[in-house]
Protein backbone atom coordinates (compact mmCIF):
# COMPACT_ATOMS: atom_id res chain seq x y z
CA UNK A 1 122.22 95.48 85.22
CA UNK A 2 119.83 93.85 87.65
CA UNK A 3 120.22 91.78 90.65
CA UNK A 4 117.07 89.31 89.86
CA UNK A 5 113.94 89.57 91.20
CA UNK A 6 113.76 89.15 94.74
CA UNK A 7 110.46 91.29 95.69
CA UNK A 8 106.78 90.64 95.32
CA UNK A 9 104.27 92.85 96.46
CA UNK A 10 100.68 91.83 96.49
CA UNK A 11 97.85 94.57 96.96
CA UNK A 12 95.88 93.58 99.17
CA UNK A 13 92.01 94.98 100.47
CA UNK A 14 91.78 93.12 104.08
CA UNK A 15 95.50 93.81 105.62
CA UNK A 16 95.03 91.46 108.47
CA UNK A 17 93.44 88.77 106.59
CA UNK A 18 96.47 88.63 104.61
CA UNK A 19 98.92 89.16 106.94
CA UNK A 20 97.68 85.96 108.51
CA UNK A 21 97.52 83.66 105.29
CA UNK A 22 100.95 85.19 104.75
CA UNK A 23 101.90 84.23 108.13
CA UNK A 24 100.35 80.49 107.57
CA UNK A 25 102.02 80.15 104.60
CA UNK A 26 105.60 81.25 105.13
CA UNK A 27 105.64 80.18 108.57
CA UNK A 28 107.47 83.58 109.60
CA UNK A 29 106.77 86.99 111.30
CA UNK A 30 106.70 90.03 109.69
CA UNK A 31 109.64 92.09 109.74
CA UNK A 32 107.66 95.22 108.79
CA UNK A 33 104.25 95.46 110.12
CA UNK A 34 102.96 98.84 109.80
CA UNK A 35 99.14 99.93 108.60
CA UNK A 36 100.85 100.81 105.22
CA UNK A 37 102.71 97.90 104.41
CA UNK A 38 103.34 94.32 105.66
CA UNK A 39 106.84 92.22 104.96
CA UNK A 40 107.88 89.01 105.29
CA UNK A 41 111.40 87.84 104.14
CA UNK A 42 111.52 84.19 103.48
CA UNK A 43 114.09 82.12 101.36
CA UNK A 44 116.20 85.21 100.08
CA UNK A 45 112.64 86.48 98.95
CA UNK A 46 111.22 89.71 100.79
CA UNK A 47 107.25 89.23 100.16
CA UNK A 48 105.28 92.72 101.05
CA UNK A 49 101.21 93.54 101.36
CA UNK A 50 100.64 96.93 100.29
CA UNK A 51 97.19 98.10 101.23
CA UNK A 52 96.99 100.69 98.80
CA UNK A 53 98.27 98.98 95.88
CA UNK A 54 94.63 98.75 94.04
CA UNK A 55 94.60 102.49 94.10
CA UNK A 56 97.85 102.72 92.83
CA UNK A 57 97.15 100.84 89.88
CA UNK A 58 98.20 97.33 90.88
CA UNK A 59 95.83 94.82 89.35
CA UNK A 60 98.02 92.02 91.30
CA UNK A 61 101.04 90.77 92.25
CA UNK A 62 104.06 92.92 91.04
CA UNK A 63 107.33 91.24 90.65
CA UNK A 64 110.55 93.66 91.10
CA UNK A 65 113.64 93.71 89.52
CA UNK A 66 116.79 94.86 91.79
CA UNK A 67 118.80 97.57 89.86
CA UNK A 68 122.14 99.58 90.57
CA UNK A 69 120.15 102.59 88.28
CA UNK A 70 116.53 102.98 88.41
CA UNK A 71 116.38 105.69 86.61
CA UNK A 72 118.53 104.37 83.87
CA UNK A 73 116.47 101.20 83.79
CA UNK A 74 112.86 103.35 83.85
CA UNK A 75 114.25 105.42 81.32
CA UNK A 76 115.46 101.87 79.35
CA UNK A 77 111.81 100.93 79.66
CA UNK A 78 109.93 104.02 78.69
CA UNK A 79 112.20 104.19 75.29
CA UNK A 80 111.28 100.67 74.66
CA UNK A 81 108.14 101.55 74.98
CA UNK A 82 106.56 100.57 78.53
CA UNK A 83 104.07 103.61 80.21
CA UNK A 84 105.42 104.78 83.49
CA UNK A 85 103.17 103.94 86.61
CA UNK A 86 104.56 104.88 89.20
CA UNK A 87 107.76 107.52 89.21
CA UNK A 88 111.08 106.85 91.11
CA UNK A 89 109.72 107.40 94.90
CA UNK A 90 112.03 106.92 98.23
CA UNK A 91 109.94 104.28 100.34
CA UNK A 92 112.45 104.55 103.77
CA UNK A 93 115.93 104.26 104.17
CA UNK A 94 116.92 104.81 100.66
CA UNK A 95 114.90 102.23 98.93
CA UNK A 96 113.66 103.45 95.98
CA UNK A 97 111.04 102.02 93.79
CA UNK A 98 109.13 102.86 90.32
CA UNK A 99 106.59 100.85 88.03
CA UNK A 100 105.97 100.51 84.83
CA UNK A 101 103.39 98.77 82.85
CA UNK A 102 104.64 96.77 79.10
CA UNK A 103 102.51 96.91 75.99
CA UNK A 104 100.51 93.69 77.11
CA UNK A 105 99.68 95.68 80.18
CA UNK A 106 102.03 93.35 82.49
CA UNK A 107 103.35 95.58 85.79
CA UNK A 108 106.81 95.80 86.07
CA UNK A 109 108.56 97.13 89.28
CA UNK A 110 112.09 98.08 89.55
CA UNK A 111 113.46 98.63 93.05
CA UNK A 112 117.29 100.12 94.02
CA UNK A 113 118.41 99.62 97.71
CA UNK A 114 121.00 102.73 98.92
């Protein structure tokens, strides 16, 4: 079962640059600000810049689905055929993220809170 889709993260090259069209836009601060990531929650949406997401395979912005399982859901994906990107990893406090990437090469992230 999944919660919706309530996280975007766009890789981004120039951190700062987008940190400030993020800020422009949204009209908040940053509630993570770090030289690895960049967050903004706005309108029950929690919008991140990830730095290194071109070198992780991110060719843009990556919509993720909240799930009670991720491995049950990666594993649901795999068998239906998607290629894994990115494996289960802890990101901080218990968050746990993956990727996956369909048949029509669309990114797929799945992303379980503790």
């Amino acid at each position: 079962m999944t919660a919706g889709l309530k996280t975007i993260i766009y890789p981004v090259k120039d951190l700062d640059r987008a940190k400030a069209l993020f800020s422009a836009l949204l009209q908040v601060e940053p509630y993570a600000d770090a030289p690895y990531y960049v967050g903004f929650k706005d309108a029950g949406q929690d919008v991140g810049l990830d730095p290194n997401g071109h070198s992780k395979g991110m060719t843009g912005p990556v919509p993720y689905w909240h799930v009670d399982d991720i491995r049950a859901r990666l594993a649901a994906l795999v068998a239906a055929g998607a290629e894994v990107l990115q494996d289960v990893q802890d990101v901080g406090g218990g968050r746990l993220i993956a990727s996956a990437k369909d048949a029509d090469g669309n990114l797929i992230g799945l992303l379980q809170d503790a």
